[in-house]
Structures are given as C-alpha cells and as structure tokens.
C-alpha atoms as a PDB file:
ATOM      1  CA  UNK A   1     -54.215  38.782   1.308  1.00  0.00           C
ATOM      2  CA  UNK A   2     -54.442  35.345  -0.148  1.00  0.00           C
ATOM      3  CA  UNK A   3     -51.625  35.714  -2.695  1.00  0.00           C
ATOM      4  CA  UNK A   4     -49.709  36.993   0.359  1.00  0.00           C
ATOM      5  CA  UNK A   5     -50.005  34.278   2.754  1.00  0.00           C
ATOM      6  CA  UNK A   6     -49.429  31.715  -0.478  1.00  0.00           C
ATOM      7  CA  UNK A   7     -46.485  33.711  -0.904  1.00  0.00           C
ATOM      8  CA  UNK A   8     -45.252  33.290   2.631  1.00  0.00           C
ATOM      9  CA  UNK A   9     -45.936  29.492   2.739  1.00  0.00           C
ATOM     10  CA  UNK A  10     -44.431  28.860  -0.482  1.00  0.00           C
ATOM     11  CA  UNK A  11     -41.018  30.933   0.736  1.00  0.00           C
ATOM     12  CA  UNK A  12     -41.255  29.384   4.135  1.00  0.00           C
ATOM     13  CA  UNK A  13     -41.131  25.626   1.932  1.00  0.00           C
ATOM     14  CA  UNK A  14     -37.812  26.854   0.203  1.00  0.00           C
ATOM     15  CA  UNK A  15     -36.199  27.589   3.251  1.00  0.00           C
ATOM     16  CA  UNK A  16     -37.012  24.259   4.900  1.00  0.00           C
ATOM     17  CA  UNK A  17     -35.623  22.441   1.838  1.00  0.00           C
ATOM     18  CA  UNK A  18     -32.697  23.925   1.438  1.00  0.00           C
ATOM     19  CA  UNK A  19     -31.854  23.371   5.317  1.00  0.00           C
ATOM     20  CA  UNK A  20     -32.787  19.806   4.350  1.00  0.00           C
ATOM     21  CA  UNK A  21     -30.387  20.100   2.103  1.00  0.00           C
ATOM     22  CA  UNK A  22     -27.509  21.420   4.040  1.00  0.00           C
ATOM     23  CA  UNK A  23     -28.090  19.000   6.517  1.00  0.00           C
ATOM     24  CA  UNK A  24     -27.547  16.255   4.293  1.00  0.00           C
ATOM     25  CA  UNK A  25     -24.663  17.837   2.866  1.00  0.00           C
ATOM     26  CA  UNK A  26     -23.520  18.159   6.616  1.00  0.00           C
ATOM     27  CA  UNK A  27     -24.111  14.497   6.979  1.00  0.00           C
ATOM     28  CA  UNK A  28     -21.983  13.403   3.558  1.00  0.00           C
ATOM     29  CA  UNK A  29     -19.302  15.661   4.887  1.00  0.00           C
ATOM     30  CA  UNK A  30     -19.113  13.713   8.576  1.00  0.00           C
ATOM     31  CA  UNK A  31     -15.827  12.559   9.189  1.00  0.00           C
ATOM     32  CA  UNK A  32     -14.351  10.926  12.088  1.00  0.00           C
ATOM     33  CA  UNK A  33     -10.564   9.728  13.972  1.00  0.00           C
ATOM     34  CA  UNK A  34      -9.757   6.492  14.893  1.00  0.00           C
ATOM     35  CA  UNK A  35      -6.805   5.947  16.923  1.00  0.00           C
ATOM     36  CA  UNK A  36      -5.834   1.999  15.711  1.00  0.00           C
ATOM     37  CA  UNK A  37      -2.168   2.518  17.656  1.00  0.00           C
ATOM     38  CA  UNK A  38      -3.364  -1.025  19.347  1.00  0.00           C
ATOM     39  CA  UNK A  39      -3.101  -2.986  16.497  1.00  0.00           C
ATOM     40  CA  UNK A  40       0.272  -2.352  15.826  1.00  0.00           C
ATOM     41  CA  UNK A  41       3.365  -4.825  16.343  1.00  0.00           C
ATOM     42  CA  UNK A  42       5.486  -2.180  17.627  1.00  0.00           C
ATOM     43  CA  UNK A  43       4.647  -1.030  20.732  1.00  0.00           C
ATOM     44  CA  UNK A  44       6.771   2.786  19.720  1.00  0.00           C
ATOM     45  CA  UNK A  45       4.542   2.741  16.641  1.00  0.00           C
ATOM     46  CA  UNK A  46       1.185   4.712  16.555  1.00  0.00           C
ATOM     47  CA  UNK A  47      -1.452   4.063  13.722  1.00  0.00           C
ATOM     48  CA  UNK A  48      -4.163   6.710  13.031  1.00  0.00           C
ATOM     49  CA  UNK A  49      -6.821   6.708  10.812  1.00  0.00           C
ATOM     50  CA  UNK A  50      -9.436   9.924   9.525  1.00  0.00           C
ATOM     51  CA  UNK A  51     -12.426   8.236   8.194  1.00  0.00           C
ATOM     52  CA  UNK A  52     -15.555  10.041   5.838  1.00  0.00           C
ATOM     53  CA  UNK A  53     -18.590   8.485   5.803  1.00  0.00           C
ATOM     54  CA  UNK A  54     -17.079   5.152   6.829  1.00  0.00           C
ATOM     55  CA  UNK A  55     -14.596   4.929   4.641  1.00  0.00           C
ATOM     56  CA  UNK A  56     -10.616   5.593   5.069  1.00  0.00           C
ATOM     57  CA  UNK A  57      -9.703   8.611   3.722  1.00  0.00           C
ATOM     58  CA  UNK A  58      -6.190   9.708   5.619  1.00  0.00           C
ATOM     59  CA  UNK A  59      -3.635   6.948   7.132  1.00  0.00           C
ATOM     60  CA  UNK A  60      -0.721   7.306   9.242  1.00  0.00           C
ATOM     61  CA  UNK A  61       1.226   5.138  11.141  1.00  0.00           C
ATOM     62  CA  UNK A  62       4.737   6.323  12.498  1.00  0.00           C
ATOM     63  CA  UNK A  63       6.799   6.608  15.853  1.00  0.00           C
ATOM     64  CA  UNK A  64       7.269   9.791  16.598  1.00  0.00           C
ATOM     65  CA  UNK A  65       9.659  11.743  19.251  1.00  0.00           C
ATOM     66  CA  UNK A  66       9.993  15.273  20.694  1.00  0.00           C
ATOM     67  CA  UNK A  67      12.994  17.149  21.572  1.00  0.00           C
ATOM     68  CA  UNK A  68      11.658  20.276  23.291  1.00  0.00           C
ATOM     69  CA  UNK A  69      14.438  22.781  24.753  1.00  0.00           C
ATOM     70  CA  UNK A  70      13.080  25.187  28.037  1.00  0.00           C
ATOM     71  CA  UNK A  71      14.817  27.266  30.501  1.00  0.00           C
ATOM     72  CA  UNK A  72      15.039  27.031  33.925  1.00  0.00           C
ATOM     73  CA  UNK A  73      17.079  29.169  37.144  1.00  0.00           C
ATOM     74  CA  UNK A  74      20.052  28.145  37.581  1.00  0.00           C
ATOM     75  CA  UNK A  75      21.344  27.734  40.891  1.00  0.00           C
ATOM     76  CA  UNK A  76      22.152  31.340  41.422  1.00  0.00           C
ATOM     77  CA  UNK A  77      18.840  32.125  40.947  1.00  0.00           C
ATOM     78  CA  UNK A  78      19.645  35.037  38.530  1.00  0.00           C
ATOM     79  CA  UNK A  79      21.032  33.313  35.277  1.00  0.00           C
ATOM     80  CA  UNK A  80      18.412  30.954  32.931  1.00  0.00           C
ATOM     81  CA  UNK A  81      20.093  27.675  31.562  1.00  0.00           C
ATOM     82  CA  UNK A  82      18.387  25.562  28.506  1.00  0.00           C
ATOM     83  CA  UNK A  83      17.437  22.053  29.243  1.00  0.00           C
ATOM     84  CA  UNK A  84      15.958  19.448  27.187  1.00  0.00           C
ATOM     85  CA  UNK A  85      12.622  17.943  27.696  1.00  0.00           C
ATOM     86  CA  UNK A  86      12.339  14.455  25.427  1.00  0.00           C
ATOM     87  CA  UNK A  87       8.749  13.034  24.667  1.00  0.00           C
ATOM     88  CA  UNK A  88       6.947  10.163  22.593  1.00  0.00           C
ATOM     89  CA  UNK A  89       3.443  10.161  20.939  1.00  0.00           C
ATOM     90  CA  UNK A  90       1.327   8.022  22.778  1.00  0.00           C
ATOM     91  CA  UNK A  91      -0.656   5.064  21.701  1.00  0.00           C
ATOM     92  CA  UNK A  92      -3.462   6.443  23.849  1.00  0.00           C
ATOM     93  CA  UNK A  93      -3.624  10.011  21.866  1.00  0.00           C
ATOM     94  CA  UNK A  94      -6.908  11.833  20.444  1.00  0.00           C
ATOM     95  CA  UNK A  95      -7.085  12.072  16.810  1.00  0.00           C
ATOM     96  CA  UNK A  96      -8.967  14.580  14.686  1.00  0.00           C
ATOM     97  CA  UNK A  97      -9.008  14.846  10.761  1.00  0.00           C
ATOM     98  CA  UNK A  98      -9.992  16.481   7.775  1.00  0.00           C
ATOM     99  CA  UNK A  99     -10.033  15.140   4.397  1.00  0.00           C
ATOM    100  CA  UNK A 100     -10.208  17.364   0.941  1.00  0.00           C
ATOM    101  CA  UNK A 101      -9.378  16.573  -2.944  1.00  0.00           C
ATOM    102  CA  UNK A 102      -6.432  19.118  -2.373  1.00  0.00           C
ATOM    103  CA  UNK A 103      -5.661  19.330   1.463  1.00  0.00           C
ATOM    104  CA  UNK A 104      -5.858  17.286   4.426  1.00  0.00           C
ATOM    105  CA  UNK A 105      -5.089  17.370   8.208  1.00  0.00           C
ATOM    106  CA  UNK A 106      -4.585  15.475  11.395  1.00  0.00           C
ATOM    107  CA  UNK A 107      -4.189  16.261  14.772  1.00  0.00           C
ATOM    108  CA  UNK A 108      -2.990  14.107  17.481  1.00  0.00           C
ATOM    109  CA  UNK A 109      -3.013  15.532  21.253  1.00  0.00           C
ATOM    110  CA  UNK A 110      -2.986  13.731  24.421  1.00  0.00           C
ATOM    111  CA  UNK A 111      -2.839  14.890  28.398  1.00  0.00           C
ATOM    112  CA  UNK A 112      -5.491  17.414  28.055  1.00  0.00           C
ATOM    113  CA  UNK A 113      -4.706  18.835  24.913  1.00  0.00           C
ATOM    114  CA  UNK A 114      -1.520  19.700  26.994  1.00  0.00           C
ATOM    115  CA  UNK A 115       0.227  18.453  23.774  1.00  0.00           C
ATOM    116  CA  UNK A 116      -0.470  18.709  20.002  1.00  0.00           C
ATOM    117  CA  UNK A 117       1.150  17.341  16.807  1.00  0.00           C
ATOM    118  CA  UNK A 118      -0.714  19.072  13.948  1.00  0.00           C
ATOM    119  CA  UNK A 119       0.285  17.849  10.154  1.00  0.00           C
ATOM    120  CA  UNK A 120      -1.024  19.632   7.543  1.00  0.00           C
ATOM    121  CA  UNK A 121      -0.609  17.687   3.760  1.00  0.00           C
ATOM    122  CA  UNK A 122      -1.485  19.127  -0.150  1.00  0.00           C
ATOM    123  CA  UNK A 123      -1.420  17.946  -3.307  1.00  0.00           C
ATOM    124  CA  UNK A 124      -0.087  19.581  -6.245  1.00  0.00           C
ATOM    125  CA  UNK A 125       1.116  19.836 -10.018  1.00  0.00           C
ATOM    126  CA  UNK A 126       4.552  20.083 -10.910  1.00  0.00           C
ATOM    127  CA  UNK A 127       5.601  21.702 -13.891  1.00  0.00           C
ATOM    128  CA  UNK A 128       6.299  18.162 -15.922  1.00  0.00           C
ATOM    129  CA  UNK A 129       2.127  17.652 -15.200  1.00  0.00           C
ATOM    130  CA  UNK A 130       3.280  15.378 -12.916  1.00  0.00           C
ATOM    131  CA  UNK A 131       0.567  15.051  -9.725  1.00  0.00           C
ATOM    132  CA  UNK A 132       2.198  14.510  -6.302  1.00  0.00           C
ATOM    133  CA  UNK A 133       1.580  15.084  -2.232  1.00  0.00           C
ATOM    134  CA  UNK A 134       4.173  16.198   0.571  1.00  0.00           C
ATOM    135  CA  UNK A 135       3.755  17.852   4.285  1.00  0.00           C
ATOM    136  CA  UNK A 136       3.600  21.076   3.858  1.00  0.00           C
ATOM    137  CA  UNK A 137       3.621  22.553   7.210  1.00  0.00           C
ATOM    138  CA  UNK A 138       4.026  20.626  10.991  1.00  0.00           C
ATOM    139  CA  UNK A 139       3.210  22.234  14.131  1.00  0.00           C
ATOM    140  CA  UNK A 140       3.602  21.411  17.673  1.00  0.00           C
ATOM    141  CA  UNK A 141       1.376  22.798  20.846  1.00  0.00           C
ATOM    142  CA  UNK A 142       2.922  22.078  23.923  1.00  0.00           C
ATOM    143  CA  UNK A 143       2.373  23.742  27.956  1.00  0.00           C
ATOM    144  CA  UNK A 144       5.664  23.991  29.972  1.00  0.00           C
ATOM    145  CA  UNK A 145       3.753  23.963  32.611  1.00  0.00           C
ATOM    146  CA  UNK A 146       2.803  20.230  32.354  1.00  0.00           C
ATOM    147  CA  UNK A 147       5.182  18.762  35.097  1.00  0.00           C
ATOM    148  CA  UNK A 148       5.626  15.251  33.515  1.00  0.00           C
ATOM    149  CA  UNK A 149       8.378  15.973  31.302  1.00  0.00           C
ATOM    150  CA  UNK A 150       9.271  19.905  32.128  1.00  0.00           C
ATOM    151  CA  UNK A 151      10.857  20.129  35.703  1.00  0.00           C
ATOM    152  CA  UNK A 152      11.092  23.533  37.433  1.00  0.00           C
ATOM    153  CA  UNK A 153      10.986  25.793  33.529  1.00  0.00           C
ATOM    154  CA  UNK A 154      11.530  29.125  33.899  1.00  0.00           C
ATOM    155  CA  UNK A 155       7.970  31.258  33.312  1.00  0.00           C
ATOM    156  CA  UNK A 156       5.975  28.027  32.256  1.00  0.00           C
ATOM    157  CA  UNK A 157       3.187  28.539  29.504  1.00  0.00           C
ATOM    158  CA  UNK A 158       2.071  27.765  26.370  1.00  0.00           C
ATOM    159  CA  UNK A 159       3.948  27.552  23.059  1.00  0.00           C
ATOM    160  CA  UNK A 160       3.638  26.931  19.732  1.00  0.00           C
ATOM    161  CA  UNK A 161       6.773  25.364  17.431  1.00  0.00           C
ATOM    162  CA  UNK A 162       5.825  25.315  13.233  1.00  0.00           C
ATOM    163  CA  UNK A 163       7.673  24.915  10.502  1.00  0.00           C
ATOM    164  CA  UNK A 164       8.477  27.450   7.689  1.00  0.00           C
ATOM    165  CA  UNK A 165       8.239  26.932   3.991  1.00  0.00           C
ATOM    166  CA  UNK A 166       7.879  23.333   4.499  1.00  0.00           C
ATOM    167  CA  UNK A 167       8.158  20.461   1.514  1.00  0.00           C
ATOM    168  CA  UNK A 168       8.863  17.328   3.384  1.00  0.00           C
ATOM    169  CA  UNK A 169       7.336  13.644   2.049  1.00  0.00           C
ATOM    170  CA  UNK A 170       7.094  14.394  -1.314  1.00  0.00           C
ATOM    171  CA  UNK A 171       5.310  11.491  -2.708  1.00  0.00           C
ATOM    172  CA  UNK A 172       3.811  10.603  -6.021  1.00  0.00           C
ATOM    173  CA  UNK A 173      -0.168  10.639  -6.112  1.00  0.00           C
ATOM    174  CA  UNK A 174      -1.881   7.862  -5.412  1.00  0.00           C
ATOM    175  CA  UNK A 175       1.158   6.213  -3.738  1.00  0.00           C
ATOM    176  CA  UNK A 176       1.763   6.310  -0.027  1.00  0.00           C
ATOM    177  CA  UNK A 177       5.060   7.354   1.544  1.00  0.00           C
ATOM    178  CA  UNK A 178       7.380   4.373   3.360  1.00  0.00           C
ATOM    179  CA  UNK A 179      10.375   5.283   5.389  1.00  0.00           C
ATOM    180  CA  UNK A 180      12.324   2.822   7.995  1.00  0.00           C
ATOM    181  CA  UNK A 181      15.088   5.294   8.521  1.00  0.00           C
ATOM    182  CA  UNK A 182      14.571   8.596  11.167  1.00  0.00           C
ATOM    183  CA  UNK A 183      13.291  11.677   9.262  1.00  0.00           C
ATOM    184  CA  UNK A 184      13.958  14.765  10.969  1.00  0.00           C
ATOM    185  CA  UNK A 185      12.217  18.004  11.082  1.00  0.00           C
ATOM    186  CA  UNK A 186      12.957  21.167  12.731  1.00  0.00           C
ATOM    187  CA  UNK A 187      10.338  23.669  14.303  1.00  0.00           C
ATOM    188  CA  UNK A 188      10.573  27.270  15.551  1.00  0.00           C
ATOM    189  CA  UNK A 189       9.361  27.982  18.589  1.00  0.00           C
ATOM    190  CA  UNK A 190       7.184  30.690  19.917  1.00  0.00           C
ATOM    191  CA  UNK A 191       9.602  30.625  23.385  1.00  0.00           C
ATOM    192  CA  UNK A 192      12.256  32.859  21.881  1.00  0.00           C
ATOM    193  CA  UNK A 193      13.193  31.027  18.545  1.00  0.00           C
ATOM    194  CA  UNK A 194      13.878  28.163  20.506  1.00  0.00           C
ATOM    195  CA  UNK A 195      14.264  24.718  18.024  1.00  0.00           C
ATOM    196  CA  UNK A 196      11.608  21.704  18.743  1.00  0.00           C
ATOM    197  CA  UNK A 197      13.141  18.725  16.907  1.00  0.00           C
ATOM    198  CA  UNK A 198      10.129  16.252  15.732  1.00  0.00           C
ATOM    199  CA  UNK A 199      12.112  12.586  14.370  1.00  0.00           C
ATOM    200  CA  UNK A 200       9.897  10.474  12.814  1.00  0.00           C
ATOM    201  CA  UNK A 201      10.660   6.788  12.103  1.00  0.00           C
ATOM    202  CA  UNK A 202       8.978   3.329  10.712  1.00  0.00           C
ATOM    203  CA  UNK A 203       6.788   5.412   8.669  1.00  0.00           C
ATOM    204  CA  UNK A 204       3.789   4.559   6.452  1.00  0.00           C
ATOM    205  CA  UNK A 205       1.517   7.664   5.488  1.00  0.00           C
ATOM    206  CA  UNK A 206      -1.092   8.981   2.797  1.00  0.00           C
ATOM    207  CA  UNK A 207      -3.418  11.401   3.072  1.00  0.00           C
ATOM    208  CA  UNK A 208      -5.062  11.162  -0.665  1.00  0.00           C
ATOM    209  CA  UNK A 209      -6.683   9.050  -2.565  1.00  0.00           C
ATOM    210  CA  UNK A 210      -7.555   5.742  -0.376  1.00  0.00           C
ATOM    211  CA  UNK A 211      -8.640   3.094  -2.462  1.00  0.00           C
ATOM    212  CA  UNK A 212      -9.548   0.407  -0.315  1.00  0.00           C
ATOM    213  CA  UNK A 213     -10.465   0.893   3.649  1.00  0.00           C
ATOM    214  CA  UNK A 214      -7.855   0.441   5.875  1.00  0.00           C
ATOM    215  CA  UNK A 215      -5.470  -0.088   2.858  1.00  0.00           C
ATOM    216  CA  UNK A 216      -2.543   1.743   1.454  1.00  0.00           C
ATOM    217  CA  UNK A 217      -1.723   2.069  -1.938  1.00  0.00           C
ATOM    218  CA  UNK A 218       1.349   1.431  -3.845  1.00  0.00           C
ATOM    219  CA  UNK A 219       4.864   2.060  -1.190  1.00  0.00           C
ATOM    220  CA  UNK A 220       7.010   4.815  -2.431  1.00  0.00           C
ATOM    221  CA  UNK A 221      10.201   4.063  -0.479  1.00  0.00           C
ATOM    222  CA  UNK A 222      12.010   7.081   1.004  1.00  0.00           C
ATOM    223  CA  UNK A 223      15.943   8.050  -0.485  1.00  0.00           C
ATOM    224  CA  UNK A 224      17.512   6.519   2.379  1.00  0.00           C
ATOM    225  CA  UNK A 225      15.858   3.289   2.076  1.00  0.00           C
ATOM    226  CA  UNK A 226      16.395   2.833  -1.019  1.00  0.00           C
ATOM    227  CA  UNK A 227      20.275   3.850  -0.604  1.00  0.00           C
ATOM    228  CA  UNK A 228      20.188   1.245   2.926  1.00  0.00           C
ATOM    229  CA  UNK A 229      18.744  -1.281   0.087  1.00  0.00           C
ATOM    230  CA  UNK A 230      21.285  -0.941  -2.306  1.00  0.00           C
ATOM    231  CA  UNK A 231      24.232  -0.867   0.458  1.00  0.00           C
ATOM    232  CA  UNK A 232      22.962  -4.078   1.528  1.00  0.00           C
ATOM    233  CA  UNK A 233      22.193  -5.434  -1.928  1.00  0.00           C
ATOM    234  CA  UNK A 234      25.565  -4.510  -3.863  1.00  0.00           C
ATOM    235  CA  UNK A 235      27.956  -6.811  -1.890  1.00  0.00           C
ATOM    236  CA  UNK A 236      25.373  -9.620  -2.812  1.00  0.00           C
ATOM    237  CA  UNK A 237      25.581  -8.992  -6.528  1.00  0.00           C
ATOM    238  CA  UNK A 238      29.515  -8.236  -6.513  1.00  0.00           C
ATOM    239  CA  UNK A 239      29.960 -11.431  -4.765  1.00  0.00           C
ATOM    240  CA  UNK A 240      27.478 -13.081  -7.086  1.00  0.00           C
ATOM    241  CA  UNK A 241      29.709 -11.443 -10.424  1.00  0.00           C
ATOM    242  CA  UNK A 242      33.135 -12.526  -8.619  1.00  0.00           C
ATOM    243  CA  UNK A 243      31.678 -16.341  -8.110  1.00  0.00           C
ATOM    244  CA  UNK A 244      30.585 -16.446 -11.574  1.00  0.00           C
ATOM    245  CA  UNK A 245      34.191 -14.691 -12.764  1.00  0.00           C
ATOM    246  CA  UNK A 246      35.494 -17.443 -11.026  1.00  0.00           C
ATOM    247  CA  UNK A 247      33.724 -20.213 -12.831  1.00  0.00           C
ATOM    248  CA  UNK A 248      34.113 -18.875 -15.985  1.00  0.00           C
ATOM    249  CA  UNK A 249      37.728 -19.095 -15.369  1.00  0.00           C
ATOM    250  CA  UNK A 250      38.426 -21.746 -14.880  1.00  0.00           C
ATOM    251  CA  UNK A 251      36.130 -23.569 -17.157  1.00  0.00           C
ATOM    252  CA  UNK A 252      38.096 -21.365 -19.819  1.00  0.00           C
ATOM    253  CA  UNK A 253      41.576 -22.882 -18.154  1.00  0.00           C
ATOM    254  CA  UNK A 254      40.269 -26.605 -18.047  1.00  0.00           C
ATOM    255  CA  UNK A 255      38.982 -26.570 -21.356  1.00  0.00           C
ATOM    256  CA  UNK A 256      42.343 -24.987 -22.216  1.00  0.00           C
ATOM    257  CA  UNK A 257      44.248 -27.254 -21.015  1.00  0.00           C
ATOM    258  CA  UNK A 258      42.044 -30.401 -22.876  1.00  0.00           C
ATOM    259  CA  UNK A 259      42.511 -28.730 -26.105  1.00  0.00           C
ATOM    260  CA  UNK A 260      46.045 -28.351 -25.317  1.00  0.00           C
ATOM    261  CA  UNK A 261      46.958 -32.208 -24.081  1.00  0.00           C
ATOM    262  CA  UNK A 262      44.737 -33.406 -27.618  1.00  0.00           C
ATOM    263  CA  UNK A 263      46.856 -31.713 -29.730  1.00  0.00           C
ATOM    264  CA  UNK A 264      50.529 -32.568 -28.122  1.00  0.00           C
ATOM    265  CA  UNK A 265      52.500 -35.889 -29.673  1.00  0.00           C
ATOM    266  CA  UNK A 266      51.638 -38.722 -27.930  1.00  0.00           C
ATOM    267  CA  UNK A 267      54.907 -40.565 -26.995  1.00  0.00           C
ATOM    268  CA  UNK A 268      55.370 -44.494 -27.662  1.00  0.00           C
ATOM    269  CA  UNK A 269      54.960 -46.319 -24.052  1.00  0.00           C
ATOM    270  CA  UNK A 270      56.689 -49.475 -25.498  1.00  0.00           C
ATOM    271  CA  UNK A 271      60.758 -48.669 -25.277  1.00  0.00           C
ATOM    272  CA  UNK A 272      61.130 -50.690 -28.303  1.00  0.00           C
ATOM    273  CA  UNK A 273      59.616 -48.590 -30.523  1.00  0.00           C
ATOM    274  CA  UNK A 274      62.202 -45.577 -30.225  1.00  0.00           C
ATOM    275  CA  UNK A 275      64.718 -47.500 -32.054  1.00  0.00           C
ATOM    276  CA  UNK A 276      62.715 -47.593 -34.914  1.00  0.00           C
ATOM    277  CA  UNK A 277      62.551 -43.451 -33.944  1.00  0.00           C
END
C-alpha cells in the first residue's frame, strides 16, 4: 500500500512537470499584432507588424484596395445587374499573426470582422538549392450585407474570394520584397465565381528571417521597378555617351586641325622676299 501511494505521488509529479513544461513552451510560442499604420508618411499606407516574444518576426507595410463585384435588382425587379463595390484597408484594422521557420500568416480585418484580408507566405528550395519566399495563397472575407460600401445587393451574405495555385512575391531568403508599382491579384469568389481584384502598391514585406526588430533586411526590388529604373536611367547615360561623343570629337578635329596648320609652308609676310622666290 506504501509502494502504491509512492507510486501515485511520484506519477502525479511527472504530470505536473510536464504541464510546467508545456506552459512554458506555450509562453516561448506567444506571439502578438501590432498595427504601426500610424507611423507611416502615407496616409493610404498601412504598416503591420507580428511579433514573438518581443521580437519582429513578420513585417508588412502596403496600400491595399478592393474591387468587389455584387448583384443587385434592377429596376424591373426581376433581372440582377453586377455592380462594383471599391474598398481600402484601413489604418485602424486588427492584426493577427503567426510566425514558423517554413510558413507564416497575417490577418487584417476591420468593421467587425465584417472584412478580412488573410495572406498566407512559405519558404522553399528550388531545384538550383537556391532558398527563397513568395505568397502562396490570399484570401478575402467580406459580408454584403455591410451597408457602407454594398448598397441594396441582391441576397446579402457572407463570402469568401481565394486564390488558386498562387506564387506571387517571390523573393530571395533573407531579403524582403520592395515594389512602388500596383501588383495585382485576382480572387475567386464564393458568390458565383465572381472576381475580387486585391491591387497592392508602395510595398515593403517579409515574413522570414527578421534580423533586427522593426528592421527589414536587404530590398529585393520588384521587375517593374527595376524596368521604371532603367527607363528613367537610360536617357541619362545615352545623353551622358552622346556629350562625351561630342567632346571627343571635337578634341580629335582641333587637334587635327593644329597638326595640320604645323605642317603647311609658312608663306613670307615681307613682299620682298618673293622675288628672290
């Protein structure tokens, strides 16, 4: 009976250290939103941060618009007509976050959960061994039935738009993604197939590998910056190759023309001297 109870004591000590355990586990784990979107110059420009255990583990900071088609009666009352419904993320949206090695998430609602932008990024190998990150699926929640920006729809309700097969961002590791120019994405909608067009502009994200808080790493610059760059760049350096063309030119043509005037007779400026010619 004494065995027993030693028994029972000594299992009952296991158990409370391995919930000890698991709740400091559950502690290391904790990780929290912050929704920065007031710090930014640009008032169209939203900055969220996922944070675990203090420290910065997912950034983004982009504008971001909606373009959500819905139907409504048309004035015959029999016939439906499509109508666009246009919306901006807020600065005053709720964040929530998850941070991995592998994957990561945010997602940003506002009104009453009314409206939800969910992002989902990975990280993978390619086959050159080379380590990189992208979006690999975007969806967005949103109630017809919220009367702000959907006026009179036709059987209001809730809908979900997502992507499909999704590689969008693709970024090398460690780097984080910059893009001035509007990147486009289109989502399916659960309302009949309908397309929900998310544009994203003055971006800045990463979702891996953080090294200092509230810091992103190295920019990767998007194609179409890089293209805007050299579009803006290549009438510089033409102009700078013409201008130098130019001077070589005519330093070739003056020095020419000295070599040309040393080597020419020099004629007699006294008149005398040509009858002795």
């Amino acid at each position: 009976m004494e065995r027993l109870r030693f028994s029972t004591l000594d299992s009952a000590g296991v158990l409370l250290r391995l919930f000890g355990i698991l709740a400091r586990l559950t502690v290391t784990a904790e990780q929290e939103g912050e929704n920065l979107s007031g710090l930014s110059t640009n008032p169209d420009k939203d900055i969220f941060v996922v944070r675990e255990n203090g420290t910065t583990c997912l950034m983004v900071e982009f504008a971001v618009r909606f373009t959500v088609p819905f139907d409504v009666l048309a004035i015959n009352g029999i016939d439906l007509i499509t109508e666009n419904a246009y919306l901006a993320l807020p600065s005053g949206a709720d964040i929530e976050g998850k941070c991995g090695s592998q994957d990561a998430d945010i997602h940003i609602s506002w009104k009453d959960k009314a409206y939800t932008l969910r992002i989902n990024f990975v990280k993978e190998t390619r086959d050159k061994g080379d380590e990189v990150w992208k979006i690999s699926k975007v969806q967005f929640v949103y109630d017809t039935s919220e009367k702000t920006h959907f006026i009179n729809p036709y059987n209001p309700g809730r809908h979900t738009a997502s992507s499909h097969g999704l590689s969008a961002l693709v970024t090398p590791a460690g780097r984080s993604y910059v893009c001035e120019a509007k990147q486009t994405l289109t989502l399916i909608s659960s309302d009949h197939q309908k397309g929900v067009t998310v544009a994203m502009s003055d971006i800045q994200i990463q979702p891996f590998d953080i090294s200092s808080d509230f810091m992103f790493s190295e920019a990767y610059k998007c194609i179409t910056d890089q293209r805007e760059q050299l579009e803006e760049t290549l009438p510089l350096i033409l102009g700078f190759i013409l201008g130098l063309i130019i001077v070589i030119t005519l330093s070739v043509y003056h020095f020419h023309l000295k070599l040309t005037t040393a080597t020419q007779p020099q004629l007699p400026r006294d008149r005398s001297m040509y009858k002795n010619m």
